[in-house]
N, C-alpha and C. Protein backbone atom coordinates (compact mmCIF):
# COMPACT_ATOMS: atom_id res chain seq x y z
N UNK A 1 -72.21 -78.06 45.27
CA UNK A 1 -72.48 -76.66 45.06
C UNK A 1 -72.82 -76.01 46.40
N UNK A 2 -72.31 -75.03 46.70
CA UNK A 2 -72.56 -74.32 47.84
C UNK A 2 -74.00 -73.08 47.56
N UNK A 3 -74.51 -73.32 49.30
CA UNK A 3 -76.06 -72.48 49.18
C UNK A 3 -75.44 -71.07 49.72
N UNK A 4 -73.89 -70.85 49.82
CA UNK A 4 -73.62 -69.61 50.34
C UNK A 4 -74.02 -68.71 49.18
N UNK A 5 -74.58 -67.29 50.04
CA UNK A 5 -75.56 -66.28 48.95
C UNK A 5 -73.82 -65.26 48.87
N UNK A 6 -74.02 -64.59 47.74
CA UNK A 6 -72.73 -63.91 47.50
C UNK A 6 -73.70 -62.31 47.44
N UNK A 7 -73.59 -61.54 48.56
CA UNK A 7 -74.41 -60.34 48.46
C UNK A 7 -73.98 -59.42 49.51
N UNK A 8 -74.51 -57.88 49.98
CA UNK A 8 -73.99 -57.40 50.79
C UNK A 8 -73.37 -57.85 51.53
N UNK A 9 -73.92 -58.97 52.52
CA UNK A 9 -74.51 -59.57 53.70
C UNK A 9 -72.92 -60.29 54.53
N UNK A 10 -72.20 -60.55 52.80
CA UNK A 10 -71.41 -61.63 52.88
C UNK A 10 -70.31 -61.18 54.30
N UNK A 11 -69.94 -62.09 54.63
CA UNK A 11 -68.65 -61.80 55.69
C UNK A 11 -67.20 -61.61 55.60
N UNK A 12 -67.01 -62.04 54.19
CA UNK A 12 -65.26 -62.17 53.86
C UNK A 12 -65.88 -61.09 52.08
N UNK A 13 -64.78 -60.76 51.65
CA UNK A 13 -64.23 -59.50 51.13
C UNK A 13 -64.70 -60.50 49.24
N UNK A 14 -65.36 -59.78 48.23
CA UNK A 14 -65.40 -60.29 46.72
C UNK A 14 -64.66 -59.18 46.05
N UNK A 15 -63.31 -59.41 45.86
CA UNK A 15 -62.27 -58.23 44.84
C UNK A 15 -62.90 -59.17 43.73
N UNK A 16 -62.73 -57.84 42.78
CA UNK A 16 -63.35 -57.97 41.51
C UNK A 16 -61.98 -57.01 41.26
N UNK A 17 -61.75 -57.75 39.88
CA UNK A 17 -60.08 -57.50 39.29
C UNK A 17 -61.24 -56.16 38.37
N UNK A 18 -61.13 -54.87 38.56
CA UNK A 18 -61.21 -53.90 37.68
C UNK A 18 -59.95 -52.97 36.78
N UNK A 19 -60.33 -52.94 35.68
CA UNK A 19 -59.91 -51.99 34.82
C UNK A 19 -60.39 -50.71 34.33
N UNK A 20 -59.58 -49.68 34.36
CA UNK A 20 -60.25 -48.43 33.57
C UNK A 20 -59.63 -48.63 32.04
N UNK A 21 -60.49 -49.27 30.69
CA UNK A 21 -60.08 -49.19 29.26
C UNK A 21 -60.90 -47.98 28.83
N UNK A 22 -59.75 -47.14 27.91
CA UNK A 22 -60.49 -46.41 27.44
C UNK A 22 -60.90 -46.54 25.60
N UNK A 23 -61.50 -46.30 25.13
CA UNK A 23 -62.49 -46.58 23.93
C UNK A 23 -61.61 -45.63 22.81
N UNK A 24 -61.98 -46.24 21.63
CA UNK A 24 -61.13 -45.50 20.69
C UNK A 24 -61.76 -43.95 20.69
N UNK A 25 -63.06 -43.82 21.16
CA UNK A 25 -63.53 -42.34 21.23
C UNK A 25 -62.96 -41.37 22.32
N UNK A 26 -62.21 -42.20 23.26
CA UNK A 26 -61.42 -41.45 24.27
C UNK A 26 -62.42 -41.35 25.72
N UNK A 27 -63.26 -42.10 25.61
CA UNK A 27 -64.84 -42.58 26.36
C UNK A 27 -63.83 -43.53 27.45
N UNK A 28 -63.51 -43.13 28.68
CA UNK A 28 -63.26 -44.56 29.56
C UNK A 28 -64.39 -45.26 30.26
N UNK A 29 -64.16 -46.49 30.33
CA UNK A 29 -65.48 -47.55 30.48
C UNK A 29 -64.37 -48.26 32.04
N UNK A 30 -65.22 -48.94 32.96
CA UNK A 30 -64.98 -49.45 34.20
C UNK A 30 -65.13 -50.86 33.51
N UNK A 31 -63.71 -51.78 33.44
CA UNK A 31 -63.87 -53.14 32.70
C UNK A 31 -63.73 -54.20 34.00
N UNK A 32 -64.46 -55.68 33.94
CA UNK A 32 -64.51 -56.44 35.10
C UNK A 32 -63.91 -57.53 34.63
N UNK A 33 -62.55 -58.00 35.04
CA UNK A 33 -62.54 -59.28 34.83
C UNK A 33 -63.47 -60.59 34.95
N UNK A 34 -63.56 -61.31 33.92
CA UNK A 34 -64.70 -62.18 33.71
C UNK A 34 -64.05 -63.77 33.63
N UNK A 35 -62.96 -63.37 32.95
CA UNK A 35 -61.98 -65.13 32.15
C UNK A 35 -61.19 -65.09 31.83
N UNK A 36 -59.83 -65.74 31.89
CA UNK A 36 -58.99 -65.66 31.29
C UNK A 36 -58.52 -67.10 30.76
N UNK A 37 -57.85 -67.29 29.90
CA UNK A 37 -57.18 -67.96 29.14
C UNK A 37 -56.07 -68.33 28.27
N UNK A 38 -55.57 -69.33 27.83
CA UNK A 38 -54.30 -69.21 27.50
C UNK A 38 -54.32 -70.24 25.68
N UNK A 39 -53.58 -69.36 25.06
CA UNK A 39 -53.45 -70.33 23.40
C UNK A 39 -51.79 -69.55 23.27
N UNK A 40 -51.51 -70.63 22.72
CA UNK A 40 -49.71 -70.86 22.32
C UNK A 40 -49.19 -69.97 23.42
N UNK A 41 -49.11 -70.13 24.00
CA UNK A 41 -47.88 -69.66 25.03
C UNK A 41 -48.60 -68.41 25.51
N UNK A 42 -49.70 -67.91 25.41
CA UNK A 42 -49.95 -66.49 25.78
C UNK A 42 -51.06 -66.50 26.55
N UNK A 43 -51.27 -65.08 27.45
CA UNK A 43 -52.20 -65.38 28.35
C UNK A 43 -53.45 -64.34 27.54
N UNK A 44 -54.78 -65.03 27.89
CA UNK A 44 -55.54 -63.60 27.31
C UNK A 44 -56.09 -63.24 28.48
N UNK A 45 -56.99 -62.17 28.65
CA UNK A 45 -57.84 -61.81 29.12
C UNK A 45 -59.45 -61.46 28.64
N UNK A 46 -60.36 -61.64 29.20
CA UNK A 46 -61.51 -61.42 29.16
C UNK A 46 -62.33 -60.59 29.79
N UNK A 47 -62.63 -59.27 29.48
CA UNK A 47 -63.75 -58.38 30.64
C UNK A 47 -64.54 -57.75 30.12
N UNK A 48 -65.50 -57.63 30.75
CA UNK A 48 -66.87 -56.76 30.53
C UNK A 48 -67.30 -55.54 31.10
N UNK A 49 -67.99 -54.72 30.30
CA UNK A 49 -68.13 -53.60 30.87
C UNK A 49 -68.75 -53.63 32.40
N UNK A 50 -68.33 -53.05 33.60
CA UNK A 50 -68.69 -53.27 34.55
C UNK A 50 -70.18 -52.46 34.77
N UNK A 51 -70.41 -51.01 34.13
CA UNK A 51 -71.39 -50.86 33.76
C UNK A 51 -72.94 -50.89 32.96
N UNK A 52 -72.26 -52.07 31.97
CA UNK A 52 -73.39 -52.69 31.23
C UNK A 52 -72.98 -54.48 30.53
N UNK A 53 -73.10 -55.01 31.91
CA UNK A 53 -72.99 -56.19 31.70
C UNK A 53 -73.05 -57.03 30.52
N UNK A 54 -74.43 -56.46 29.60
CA UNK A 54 -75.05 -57.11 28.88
C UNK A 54 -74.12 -57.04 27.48
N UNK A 55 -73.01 -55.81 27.47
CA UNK A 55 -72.44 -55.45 26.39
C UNK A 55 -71.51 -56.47 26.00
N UNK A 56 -70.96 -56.58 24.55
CA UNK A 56 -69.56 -57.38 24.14
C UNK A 56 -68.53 -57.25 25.08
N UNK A 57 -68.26 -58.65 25.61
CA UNK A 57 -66.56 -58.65 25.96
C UNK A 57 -65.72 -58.03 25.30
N UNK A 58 -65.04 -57.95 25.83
CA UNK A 58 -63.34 -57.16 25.14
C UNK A 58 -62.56 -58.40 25.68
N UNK A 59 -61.65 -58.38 24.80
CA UNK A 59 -60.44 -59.67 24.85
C UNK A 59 -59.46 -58.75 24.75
N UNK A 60 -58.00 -58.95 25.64
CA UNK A 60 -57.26 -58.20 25.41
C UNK A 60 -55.86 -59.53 25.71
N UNK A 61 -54.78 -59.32 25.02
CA UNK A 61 -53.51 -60.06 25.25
C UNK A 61 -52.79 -60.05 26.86
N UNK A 62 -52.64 -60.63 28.01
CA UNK A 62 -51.94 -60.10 29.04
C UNK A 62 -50.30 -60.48 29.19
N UNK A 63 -50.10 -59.00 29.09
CA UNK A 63 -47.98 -59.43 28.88
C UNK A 63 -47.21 -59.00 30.49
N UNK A 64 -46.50 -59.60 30.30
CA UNK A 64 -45.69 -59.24 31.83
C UNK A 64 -44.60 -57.88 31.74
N UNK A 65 -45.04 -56.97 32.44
CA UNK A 65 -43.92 -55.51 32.33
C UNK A 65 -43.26 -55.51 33.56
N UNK A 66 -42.36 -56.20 34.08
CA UNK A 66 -41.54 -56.18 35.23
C UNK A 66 -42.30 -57.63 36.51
N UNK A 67 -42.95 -56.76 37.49
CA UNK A 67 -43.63 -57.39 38.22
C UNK A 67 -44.85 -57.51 37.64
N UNK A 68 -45.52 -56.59 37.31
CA UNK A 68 -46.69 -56.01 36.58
C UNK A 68 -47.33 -56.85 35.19
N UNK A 69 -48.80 -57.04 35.62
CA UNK A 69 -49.34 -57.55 34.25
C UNK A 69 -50.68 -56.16 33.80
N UNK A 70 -49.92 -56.23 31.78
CA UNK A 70 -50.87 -55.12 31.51
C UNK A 70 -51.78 -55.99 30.55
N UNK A 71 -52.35 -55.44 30.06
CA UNK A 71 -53.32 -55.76 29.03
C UNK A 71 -52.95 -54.69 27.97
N UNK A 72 -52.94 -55.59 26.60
CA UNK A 72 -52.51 -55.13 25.36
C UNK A 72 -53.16 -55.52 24.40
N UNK A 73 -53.69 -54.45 23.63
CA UNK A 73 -54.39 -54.60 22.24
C UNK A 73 -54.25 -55.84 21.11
N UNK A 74 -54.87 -56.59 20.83
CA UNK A 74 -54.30 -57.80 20.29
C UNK A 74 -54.52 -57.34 18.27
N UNK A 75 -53.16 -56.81 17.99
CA UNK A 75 -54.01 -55.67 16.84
C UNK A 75 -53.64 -56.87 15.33
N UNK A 76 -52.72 -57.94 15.75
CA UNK A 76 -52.40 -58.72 14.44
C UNK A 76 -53.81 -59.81 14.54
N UNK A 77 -54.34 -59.62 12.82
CA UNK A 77 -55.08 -60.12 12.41
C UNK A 77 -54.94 -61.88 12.86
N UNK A 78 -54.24 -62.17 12.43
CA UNK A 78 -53.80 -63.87 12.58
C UNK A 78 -54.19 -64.18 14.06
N UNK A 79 -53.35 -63.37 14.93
CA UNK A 79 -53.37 -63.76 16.36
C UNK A 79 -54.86 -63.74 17.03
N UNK A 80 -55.58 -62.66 16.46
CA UNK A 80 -57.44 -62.49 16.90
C UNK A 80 -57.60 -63.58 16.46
N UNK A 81 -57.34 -64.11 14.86
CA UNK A 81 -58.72 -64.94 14.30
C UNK A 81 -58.15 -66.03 15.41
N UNK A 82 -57.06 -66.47 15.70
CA UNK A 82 -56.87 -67.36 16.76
C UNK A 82 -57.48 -67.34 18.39
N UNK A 83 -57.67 -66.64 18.61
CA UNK A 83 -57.79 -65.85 20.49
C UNK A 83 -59.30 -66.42 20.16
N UNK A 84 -60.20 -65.57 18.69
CA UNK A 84 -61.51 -65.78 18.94
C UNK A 84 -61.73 -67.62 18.15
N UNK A 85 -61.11 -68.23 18.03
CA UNK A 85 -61.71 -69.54 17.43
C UNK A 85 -61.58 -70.23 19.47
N UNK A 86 -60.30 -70.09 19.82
CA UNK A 86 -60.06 -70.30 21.26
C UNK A 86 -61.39 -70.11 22.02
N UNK A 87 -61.94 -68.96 21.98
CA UNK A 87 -62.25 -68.21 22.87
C UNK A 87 -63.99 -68.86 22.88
N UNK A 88 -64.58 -68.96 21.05
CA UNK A 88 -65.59 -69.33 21.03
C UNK A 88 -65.92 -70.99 21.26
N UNK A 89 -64.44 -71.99 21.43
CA UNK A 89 -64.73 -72.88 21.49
C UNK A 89 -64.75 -73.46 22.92
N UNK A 90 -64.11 -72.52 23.54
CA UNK A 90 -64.41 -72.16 25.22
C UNK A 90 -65.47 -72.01 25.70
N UNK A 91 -66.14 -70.95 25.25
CA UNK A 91 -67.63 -70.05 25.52
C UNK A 91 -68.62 -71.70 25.02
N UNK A 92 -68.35 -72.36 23.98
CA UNK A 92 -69.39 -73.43 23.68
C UNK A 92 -69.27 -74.65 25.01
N UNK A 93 -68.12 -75.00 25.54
CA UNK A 93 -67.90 -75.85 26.11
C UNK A 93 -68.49 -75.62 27.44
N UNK A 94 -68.30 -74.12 27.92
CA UNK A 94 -68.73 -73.59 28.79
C UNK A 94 -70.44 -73.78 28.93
N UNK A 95 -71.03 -73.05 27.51
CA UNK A 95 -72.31 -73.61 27.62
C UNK A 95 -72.94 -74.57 27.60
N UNK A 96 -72.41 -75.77 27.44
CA UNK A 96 -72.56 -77.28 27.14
C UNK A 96 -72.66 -77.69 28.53
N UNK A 97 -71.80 -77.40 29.66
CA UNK A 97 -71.81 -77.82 30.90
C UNK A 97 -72.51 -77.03 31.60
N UNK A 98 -73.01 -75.99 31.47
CA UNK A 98 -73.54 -74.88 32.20
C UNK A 98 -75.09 -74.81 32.13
């Protein structure tokens, strides 16, 4: 494990993959990539509000549009209950080692 501190101070550059999602209220939120992952052939994504850390992730599907990767609403029932059995048995494994 490294004692390097990750803070102003640092010397080389921390990109943080941001998103602007906007909310079904039409509210846009600053989203931070956090995790990503993959079940049957697909990629997901994972981010958090960059303004309130503490809030629910958003999971979103990531599809390829040319060069370009977007993030897409994952709106079929089947495919969520899948993403989140994935997702929570990730998050456990994660906490198990962590």
């Amino acid at each position: 494990m490294s004692d390097h501190v990750h803070d102003e101070n640092c010397e080389h550059d921390h990109d943080e993959a941001v998103f602007i999602v906007t909310d079904e209220d039409g509210n846009e939120h600053e989203m931070v990539l956090v995790y990503t992952f993959e079940s049957n052939d697909r990629a997901y994504a994972v981010l958090l509000d960059r303004n309130d850390p503490e809030d629910d992730g958003v999971i979103f599907r990531v599809e390829e549009e040319g060069e370009d990767e977007i993030l897409v609403n994952i709106e079929d029932d089947q495919e969520w209950e899948t993403v989140m059995k994935v997702y929570e048995e990730l998050a456990a494994l994660e906490n198990d080692n962590g």
